[in-house]
Protein backbone atom coordinates (compact mmCIF):
# COMPACT_ATOMS: atom_id res chain seq x y z
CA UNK A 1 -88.70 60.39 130.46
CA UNK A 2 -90.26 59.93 133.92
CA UNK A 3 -92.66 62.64 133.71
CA UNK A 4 -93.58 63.15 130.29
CA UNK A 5 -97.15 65.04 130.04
CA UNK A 6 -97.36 65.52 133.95
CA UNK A 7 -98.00 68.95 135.23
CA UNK A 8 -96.27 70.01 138.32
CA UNK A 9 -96.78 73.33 140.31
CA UNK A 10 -93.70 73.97 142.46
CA UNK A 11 -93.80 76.26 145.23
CA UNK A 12 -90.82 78.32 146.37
CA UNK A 13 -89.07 77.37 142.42
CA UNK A 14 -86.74 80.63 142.70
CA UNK A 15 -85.00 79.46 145.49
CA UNK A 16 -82.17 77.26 145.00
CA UNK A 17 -83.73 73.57 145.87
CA UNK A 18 -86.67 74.51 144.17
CA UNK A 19 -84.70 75.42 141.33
CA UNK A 20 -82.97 71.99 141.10
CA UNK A 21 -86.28 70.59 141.07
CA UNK A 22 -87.95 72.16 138.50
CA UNK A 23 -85.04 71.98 136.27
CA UNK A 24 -84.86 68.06 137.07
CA UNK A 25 -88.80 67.82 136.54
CA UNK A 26 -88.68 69.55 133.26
CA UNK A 27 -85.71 67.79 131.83
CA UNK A 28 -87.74 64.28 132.74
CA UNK A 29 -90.66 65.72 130.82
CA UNK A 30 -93.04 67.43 132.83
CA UNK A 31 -94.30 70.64 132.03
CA UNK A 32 -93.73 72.98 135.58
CA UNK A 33 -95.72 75.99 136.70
CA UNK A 34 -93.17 78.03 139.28
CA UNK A 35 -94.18 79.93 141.87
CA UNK A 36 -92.76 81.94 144.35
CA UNK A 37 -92.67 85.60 145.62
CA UNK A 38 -89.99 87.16 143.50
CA UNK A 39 -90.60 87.21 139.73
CA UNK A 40 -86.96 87.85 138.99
CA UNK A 41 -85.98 84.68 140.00
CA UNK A 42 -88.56 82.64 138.91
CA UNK A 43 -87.44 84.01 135.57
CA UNK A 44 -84.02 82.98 135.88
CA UNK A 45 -84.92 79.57 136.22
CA UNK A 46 -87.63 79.44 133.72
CA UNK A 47 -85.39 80.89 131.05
CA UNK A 48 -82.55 78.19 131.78
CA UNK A 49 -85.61 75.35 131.74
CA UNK A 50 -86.17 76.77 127.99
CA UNK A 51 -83.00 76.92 126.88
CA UNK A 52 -82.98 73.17 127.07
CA UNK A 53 -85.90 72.72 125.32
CA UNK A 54 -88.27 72.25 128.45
CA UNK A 55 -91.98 74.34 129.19
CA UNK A 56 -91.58 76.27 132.06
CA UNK A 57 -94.68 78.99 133.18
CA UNK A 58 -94.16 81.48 136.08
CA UNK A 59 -96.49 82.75 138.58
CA UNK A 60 -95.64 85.34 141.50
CA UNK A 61 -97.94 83.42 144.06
CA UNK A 62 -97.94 83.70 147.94
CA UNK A 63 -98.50 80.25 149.27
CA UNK A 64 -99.92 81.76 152.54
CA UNK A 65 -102.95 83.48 151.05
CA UNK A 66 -105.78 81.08 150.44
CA UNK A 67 -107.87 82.70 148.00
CA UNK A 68 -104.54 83.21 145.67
CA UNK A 69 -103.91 80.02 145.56
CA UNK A 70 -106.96 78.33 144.90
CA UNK A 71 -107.37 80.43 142.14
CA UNK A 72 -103.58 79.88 140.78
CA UNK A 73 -104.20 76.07 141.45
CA UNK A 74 -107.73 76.69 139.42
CA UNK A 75 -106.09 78.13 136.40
CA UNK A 76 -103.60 75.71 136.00
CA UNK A 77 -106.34 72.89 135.93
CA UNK A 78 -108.55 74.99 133.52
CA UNK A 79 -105.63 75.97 130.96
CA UNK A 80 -104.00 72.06 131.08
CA UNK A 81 -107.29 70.08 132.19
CA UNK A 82 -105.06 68.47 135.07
CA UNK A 83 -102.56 68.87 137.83
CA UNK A 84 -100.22 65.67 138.46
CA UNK A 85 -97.76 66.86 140.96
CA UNK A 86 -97.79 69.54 143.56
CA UNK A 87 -94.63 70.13 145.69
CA UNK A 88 -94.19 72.66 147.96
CA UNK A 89 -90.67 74.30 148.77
CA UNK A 90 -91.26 77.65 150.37
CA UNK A 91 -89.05 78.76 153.07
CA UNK A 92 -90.84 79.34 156.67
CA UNK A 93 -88.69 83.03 157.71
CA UNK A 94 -87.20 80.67 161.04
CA UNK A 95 -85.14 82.90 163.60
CA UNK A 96 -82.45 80.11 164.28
CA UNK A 97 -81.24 80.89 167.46
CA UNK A 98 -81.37 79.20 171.25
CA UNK A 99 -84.88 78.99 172.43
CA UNK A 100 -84.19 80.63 175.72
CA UNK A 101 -83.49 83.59 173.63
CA UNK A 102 -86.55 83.80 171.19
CA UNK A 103 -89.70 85.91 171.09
CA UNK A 104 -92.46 83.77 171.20
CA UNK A 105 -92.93 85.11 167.32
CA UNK A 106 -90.04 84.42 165.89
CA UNK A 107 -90.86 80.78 168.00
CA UNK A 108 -94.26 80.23 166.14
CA UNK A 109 -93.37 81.73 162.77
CA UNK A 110 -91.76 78.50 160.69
CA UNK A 111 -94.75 76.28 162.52
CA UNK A 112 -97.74 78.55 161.39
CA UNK A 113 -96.38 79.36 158.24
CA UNK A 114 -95.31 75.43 157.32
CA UNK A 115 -98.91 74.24 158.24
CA UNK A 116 -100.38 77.63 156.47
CA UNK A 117 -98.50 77.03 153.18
CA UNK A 118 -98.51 73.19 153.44
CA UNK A 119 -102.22 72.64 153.81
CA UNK A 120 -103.52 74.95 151.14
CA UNK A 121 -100.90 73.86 148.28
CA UNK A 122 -102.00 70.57 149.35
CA UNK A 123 -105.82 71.15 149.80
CA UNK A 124 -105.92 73.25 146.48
CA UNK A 125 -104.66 70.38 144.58
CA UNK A 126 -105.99 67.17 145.92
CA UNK A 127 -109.53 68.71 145.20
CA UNK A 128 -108.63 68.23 141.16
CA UNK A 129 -107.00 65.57 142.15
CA UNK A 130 -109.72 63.76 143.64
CA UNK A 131 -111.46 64.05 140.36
CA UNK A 132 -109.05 62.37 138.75
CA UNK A 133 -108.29 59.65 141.18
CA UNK A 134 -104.39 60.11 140.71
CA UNK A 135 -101.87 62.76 141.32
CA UNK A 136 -98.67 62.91 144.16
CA UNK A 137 -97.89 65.71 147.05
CA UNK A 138 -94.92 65.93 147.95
CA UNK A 139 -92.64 68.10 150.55
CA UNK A 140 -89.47 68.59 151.46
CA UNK A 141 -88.00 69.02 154.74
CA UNK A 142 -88.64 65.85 156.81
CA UNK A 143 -88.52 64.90 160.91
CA UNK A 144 -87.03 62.60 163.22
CA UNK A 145 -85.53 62.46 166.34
CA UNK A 146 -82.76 64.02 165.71
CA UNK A 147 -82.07 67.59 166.38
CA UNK A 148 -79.59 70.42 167.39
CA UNK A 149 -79.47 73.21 169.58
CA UNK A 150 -80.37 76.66 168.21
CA UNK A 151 -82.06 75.69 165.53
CA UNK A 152 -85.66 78.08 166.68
CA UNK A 153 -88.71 76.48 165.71
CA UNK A 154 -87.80 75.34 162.43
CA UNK A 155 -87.00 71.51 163.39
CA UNK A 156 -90.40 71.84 165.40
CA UNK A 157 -92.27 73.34 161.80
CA UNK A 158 -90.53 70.04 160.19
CA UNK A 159 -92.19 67.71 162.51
CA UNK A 160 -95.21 69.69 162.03
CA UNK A 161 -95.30 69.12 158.53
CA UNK A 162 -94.90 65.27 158.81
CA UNK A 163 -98.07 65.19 161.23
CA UNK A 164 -99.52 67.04 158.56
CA UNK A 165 -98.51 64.53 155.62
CA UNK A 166 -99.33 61.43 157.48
CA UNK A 167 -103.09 62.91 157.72
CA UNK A 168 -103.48 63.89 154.06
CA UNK A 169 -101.97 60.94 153.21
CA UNK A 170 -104.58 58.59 155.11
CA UNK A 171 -107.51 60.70 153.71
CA UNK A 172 -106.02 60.72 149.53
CA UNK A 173 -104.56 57.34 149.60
CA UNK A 174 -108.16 56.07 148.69
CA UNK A 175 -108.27 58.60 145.87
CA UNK A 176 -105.14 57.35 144.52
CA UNK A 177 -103.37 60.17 145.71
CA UNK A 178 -99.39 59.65 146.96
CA UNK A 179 -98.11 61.97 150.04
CA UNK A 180 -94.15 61.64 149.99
CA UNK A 181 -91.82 63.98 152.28
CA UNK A 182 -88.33 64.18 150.88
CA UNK A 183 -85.33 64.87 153.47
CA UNK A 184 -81.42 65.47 153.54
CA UNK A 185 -79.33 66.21 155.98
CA UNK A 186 -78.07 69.66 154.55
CA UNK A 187 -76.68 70.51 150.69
CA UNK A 188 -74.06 72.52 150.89
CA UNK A 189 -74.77 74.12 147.95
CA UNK A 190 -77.78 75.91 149.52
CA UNK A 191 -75.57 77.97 151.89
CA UNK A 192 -73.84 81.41 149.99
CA UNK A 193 -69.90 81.89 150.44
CA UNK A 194 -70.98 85.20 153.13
CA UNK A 195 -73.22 82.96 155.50
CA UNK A 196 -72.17 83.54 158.80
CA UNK A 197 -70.20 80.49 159.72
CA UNK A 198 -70.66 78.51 156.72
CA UNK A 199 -67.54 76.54 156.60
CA UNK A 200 -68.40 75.45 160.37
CA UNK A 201 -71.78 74.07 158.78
CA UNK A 202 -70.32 72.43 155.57
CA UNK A 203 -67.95 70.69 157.63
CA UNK A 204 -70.67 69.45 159.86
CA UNK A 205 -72.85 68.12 157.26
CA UNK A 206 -69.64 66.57 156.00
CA UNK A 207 -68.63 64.94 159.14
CA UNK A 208 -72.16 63.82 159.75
CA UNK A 209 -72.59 61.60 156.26
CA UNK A 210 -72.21 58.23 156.59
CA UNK A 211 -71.21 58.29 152.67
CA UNK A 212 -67.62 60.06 151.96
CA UNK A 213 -69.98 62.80 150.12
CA UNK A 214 -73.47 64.92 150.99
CA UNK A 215 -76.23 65.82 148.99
CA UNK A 216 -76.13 67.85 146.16
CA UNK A 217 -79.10 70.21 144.25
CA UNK A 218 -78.33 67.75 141.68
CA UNK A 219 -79.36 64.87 143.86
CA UNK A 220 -82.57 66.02 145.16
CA UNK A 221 -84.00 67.39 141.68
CA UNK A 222 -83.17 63.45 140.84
CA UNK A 223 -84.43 61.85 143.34
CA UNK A 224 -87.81 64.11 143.71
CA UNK A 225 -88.19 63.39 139.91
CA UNK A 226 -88.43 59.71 141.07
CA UNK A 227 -90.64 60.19 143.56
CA UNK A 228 -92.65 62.12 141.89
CA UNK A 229 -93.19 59.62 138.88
CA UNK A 230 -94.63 56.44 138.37
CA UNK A 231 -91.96 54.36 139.14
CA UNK A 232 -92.49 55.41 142.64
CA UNK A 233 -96.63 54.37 142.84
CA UNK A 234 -96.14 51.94 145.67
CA UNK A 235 -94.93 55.43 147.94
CA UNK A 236 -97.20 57.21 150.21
CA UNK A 237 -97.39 58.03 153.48
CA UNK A 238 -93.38 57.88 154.15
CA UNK A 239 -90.18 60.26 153.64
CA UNK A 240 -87.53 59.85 151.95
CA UNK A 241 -83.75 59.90 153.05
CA UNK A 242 -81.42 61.43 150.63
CA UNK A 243 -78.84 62.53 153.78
CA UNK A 244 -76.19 59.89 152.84
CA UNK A 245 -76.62 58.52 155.84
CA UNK A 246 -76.64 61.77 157.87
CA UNK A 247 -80.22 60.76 159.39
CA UNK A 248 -80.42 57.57 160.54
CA UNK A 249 -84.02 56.08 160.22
């Protein structure tokens, strides 16, 4: 098991990536603390982590408030003695529309609330794991050049957050401490039957792979699992493509 007797506090674990994750961490051994805004679904995932014998905790927790989560990040550490993993997975409430045609708030909103949510899941945990000398960060999103039109701030908040990880990762690398973005180039998965124009997107993330298949939740609960173990202790201060070729590095 890849994670057997790490802790791991996921962020944004009712949604459906952060789902996949948790389940994926769980069933590789670690015990995950999920938290998110909506207790309902938090519960829903929990409960199916249980029912296959894995040790699931839930938290209603709002990543942008500083003084909540230090004190969530706290308790964890004082009921376990530890935190090994910390991965972040919130959504950023991005208006994805031309930017000719945007409010300068709905502009601004994915950037301030990426580097909001990302530095204090991040800061809250590296302080434990400082004391330790080991533990991994991770996020999910990624950058590059490549872009579309209409797409708001949120590719903007996604560079953001790599400028972000490339500076926590030069200041816990000497701590022992791994910094690892994860990317894709879409999972269809994530989009409901009634999203406006859905097939148009499927079919773009499609056409896009370089692989005759895309991403599924599936595939990034695996592959974060990876990362976010041992095996991995050489990463830091890099991404990683799980696009199928969709992003070229």
């Amino acid at each position: 098991m890849l994670l057997e007797n790490k802790v791991a506090v996921i962020y944004g674990a009712g949604g459906s990536i952060g789902g996949a994750v948790a389940r994926a961490f769980a069933r590789e051994g670690a015990r995950v603390f999920l938290a998110g805004r909506t207790q309902a679904t938090l519960d829903t995932v929990a409960d199916e982590i249980r029912s296959h014998g894995g040790v699931a905790d839930t938290a209603v927790v709002d990543a942008l408030d500083e003084r909540t989560v230090d004190e969530y990040v706290d308790a964890v550490v004082e009921q376990l003695g530890y935190i090994d993993i910390s991965f972040n997975l919130i959504s950023y409430g991005d208006a994805q529309e031309p930017l000719t045609e945007l409010a300068v708030e709905d502009f601004t909103r994915p950037i301030t609330t990426a580097m909001r949510a990302h530095f204090l899941t991040t800061r809250a945990a590296a302080r434990h794991m400082i004391r330790r000398g080991s533990g991994v960060i991770l996020a999910f999103g990624g950058s590059g050049p490549q872009t579309l039109p209409g797409l708001g701030g949120f590719k903007v908040a996604l560079d953001a957050i790599e400028g972000l990880r490339r500076q926590w990762a030069c200041e816990l690398g000497p701590h022992g401490i791994r910094v690892v973005t994860l990317k894709t180039g879409g999972v269809p998965e994530t989009l409901p039957d009634t999203f406006p124009g859905r097939d148009d997107i499927v079919a773009g993330i499609q056409e896009a792979a370089l692989l005759n298949r895309t991403a599924t939740l599936a595939d990034v609960g695996n592959v974060a699992a990876f990362v976010a173990s041992d095996l991995a202790r050489t990463m830091t201060a890099t991404d990683v493509n799980t696009s199928c070729g969709a992003i070229m590095d």
